[in-house]
C-alpha atoms as a PDB file:
ATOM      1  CA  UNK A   1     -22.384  -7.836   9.150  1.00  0.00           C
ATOM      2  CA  UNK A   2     -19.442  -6.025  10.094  1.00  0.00           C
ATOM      3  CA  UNK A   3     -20.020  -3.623  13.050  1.00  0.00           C
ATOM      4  CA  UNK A   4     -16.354  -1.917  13.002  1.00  0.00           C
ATOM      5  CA  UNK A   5     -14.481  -0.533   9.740  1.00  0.00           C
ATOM      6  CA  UNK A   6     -10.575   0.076   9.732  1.00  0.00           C
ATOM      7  CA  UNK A   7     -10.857   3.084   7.033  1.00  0.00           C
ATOM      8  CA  UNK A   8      -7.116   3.015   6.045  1.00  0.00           C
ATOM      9  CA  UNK A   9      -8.226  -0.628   5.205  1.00  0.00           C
ATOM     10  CA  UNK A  10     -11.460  -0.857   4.373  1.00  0.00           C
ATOM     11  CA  UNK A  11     -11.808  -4.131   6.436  1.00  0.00           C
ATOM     12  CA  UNK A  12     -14.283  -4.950   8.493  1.00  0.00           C
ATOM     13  CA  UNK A  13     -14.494  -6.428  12.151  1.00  0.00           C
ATOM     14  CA  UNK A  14     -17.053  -8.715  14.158  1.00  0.00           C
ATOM     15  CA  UNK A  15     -15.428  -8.628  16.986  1.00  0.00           C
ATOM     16  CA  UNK A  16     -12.824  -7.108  19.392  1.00  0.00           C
ATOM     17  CA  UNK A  17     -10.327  -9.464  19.345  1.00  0.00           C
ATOM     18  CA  UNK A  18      -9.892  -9.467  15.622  1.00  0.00           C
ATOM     19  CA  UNK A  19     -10.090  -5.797  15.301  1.00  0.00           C
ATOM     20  CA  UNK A  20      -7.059  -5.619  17.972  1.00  0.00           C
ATOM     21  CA  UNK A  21      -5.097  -8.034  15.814  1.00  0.00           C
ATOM     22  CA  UNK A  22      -5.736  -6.217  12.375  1.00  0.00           C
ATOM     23  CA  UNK A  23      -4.412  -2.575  13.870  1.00  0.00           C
ATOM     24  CA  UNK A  24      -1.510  -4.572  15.349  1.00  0.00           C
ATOM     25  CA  UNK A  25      -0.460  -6.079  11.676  1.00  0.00           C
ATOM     26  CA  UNK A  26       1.957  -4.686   9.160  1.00  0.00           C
ATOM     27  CA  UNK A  27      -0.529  -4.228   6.543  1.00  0.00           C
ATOM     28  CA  UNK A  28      -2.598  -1.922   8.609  1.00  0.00           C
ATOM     29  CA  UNK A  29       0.504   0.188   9.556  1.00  0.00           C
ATOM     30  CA  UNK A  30       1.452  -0.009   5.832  1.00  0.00           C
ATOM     31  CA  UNK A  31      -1.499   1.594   4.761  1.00  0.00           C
ATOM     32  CA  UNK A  32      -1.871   4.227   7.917  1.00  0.00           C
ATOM     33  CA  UNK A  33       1.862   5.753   6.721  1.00  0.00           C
ATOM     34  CA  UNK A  34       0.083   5.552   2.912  1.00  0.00           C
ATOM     35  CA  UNK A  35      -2.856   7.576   4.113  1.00  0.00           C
ATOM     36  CA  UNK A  36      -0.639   9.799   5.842  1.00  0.00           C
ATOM     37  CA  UNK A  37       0.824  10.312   2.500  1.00  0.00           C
ATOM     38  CA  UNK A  38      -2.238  11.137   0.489  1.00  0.00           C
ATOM     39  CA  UNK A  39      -2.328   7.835  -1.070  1.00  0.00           C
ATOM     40  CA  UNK A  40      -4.867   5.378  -1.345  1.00  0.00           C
ATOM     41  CA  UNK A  41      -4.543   2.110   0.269  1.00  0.00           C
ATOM     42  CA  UNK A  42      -3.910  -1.488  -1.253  1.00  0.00           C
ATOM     43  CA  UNK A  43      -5.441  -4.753  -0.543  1.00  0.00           C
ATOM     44  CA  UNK A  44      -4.195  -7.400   1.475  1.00  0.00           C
ATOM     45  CA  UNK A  45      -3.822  -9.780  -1.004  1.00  0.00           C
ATOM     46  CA  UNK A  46      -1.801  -6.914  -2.705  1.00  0.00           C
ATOM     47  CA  UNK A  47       0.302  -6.078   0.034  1.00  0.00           C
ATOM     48  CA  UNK A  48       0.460  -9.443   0.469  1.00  0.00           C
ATOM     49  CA  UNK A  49       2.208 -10.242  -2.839  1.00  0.00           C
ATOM     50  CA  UNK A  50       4.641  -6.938  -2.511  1.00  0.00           C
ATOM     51  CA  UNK A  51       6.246  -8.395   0.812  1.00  0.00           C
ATOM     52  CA  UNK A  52       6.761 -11.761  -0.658  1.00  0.00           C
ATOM     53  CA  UNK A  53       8.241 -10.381  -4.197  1.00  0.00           C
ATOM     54  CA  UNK A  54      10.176  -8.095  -1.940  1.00  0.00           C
ATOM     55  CA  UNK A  55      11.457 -11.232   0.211  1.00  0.00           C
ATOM     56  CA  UNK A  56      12.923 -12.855  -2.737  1.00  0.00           C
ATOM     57  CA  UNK A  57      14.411 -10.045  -3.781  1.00  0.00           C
ATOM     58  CA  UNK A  58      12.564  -9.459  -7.184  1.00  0.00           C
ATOM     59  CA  UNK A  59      10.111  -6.775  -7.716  1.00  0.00           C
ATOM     60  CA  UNK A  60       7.470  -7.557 -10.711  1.00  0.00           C
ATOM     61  CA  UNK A  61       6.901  -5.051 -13.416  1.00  0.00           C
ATOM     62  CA  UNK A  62       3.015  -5.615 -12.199  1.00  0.00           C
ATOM     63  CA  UNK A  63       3.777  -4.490  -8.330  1.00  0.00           C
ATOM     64  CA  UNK A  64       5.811  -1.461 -10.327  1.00  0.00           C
ATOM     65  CA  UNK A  65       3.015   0.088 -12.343  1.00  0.00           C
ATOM     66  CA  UNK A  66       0.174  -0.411  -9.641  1.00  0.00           C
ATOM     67  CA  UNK A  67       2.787   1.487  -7.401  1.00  0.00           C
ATOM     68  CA  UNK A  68       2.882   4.118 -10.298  1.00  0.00           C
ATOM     69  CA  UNK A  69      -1.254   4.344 -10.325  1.00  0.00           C
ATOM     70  CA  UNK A  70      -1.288   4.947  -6.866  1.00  0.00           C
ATOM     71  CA  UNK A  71       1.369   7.017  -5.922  1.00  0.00           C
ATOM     72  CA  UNK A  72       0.713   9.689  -8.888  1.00  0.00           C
ATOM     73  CA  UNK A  73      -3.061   9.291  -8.575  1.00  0.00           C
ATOM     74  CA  UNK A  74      -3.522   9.431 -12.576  1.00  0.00           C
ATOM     75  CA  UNK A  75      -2.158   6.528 -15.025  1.00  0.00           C
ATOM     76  CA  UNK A  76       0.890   6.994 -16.028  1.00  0.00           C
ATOM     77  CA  UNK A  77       3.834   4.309 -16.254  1.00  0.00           C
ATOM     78  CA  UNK A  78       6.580   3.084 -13.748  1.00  0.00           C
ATOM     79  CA  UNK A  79       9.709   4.352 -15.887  1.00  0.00           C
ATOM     80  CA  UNK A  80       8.377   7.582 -16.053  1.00  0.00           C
ATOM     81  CA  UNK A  81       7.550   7.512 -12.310  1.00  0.00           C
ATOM     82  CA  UNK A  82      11.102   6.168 -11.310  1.00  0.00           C
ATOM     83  CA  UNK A  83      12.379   9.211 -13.034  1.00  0.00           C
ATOM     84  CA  UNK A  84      10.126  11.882 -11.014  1.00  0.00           C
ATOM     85  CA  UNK A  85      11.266   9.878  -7.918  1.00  0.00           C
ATOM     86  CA  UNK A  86      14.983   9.863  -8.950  1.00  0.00           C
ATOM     87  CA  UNK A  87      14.821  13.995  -9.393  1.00  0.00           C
ATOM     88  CA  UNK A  88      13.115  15.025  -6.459  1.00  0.00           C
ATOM     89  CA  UNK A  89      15.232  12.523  -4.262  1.00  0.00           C
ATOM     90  CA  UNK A  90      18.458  14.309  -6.068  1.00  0.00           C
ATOM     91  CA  UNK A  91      16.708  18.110  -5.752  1.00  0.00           C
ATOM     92  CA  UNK A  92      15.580  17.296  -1.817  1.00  0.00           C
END
């Protein structure tokens, strides 16, 4: 059993060595500035996949939508949240 839990993570931690690596990684920072936000965190695996599509340059229509889900907090798709994105970036 787990006796510490990173809660922008939702992993847990046996010990202290592996808890000081986690908050040291790029996927805990990733989701700390997501929290910040208001938005709910992602997986590793997840974030996992995003830096690698992003590495090659390609970002799947998957990685899009799931970014729409979370970033709006309701279901809606990733045209119509590129668009929302696109005006407020031109309005701010």
């Amino acid at each position: 059993m787990s006796t510490v839990t990173c809660n922008a993570c939702n992993a847990g931690f046996d010990d202290k060595e592996q808890r000081r690596l986690h908050y040291r990684s790029e996927w805990h920072r990733y989701n700390l500035k997501r929290k910040v936000a208001g938005v709910p965190g992602v997986t590793e695996a997840l974030f996992l996949a995003t830096q690698s599509a992003l590495a090659e340059g390609s970002k799947p229509a998957s990685i899009q939508c799931f970014t729409a889900v979370l970033f709006v907090g309701r279901s809606i798709g990733a045209p119509k949240l590129m668009s929302s994105i696109s005006t407020r970036d031109h309005i701010f």
